[in-house]
Protein backbone atom coordinates (compact mmCIF):
# COMPACT_ATOMS: atom_id res chain seq x y z
CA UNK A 1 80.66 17.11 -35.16
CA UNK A 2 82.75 16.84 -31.83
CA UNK A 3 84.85 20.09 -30.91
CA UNK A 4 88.14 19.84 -30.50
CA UNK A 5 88.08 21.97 -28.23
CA UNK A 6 86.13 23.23 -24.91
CA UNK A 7 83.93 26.30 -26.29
CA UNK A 8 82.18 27.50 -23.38
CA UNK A 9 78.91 30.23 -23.65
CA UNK A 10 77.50 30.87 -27.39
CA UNK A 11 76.79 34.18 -28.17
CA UNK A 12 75.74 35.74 -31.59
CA UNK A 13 76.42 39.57 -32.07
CA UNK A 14 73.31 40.94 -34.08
CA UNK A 15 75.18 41.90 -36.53
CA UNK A 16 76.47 38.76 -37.63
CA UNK A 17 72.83 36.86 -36.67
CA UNK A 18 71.81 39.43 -39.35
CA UNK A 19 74.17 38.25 -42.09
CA UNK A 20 74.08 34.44 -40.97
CA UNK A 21 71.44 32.29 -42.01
CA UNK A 22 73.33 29.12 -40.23
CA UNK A 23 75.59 30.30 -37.81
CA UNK A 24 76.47 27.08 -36.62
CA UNK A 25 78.02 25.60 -39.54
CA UNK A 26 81.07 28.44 -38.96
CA UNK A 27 81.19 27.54 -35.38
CA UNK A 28 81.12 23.63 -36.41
CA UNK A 29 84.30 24.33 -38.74
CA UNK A 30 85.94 26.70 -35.92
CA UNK A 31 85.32 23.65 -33.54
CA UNK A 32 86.74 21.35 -35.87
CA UNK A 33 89.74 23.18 -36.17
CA UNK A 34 89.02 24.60 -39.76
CA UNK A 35 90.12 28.49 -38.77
CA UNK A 36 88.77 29.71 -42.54
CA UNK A 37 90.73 32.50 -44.10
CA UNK A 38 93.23 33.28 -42.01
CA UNK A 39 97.69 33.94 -42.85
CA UNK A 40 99.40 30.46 -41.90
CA UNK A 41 101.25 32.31 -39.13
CA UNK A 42 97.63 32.73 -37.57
CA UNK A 43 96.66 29.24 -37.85
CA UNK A 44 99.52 28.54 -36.44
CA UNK A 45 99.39 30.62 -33.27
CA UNK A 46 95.66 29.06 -33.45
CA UNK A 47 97.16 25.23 -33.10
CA UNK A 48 99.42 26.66 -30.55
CA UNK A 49 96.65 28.30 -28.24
CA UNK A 50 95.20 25.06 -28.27
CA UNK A 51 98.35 23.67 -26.44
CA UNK A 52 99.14 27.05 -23.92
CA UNK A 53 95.39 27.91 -23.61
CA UNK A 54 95.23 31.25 -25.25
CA UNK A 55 92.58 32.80 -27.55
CA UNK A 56 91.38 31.05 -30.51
CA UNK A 57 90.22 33.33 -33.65
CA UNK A 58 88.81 32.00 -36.89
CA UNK A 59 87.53 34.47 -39.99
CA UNK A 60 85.08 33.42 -42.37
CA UNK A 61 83.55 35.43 -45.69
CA UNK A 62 79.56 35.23 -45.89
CA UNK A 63 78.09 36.78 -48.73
CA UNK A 64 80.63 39.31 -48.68
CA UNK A 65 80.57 40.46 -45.04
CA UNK A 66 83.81 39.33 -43.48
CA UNK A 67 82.59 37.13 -40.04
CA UNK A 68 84.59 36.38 -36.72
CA UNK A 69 84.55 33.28 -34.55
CA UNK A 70 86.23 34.16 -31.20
CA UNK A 71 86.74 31.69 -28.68
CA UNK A 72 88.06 33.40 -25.26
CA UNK A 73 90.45 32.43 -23.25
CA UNK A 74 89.75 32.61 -19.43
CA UNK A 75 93.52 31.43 -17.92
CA UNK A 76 96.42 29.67 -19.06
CA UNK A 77 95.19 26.24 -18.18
CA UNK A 78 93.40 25.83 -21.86
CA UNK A 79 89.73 26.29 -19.97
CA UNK A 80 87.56 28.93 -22.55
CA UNK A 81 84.66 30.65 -21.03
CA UNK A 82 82.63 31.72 -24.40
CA UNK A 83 82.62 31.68 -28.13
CA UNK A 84 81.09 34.83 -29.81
CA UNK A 85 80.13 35.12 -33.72
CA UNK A 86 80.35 38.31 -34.46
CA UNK A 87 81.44 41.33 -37.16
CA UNK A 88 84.28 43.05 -37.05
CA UNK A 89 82.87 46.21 -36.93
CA UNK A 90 81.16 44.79 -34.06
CA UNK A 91 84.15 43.30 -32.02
């Protein structure tokens, strides 16, 4: 699946590497513009970050433990420097 948008480094807190068997079918949706259980006026700001280059946040529920997908934003000219998976507890 193509991103939609530039994700930079991959990290993994361990943490989440604990709980995720397949982390990279969360960051596949996340890249694909599928930003999982989040309020409408968070998607939102999502679809609008892609536009003014800000950060990008995505929340997921794996077997009960509540997972973040957090793509950062490194300027306002839309270019992201890194992606971490992680809890959280752990953010």
């Amino acid at each position: 699946m193509r991103s939609k948008f530039e994700l930079g480094q991959l990290y993994i807190t361990p943490g989440a590497a604990e709980v995720l068997a397949a982390p990279f079918i969360l960051l596949a949706r996340h890249a694909a513009r599928d930003w999982g259980e989040l309020s409408n006026d968070d998607k939102r700001a999502n679809d609008q970050a892609l536009v003014d280059g800000t950060r990008i946040l995505s929340a997921y529920t794996v077997n009960g433990h509540r997972i973040w997908i957090i793509t950062e934003a490194v300027g306002d000219d839309g270019h992201r420097a890194a992606t971490t998976i992680t809890l959280p507890s752990e953010y």
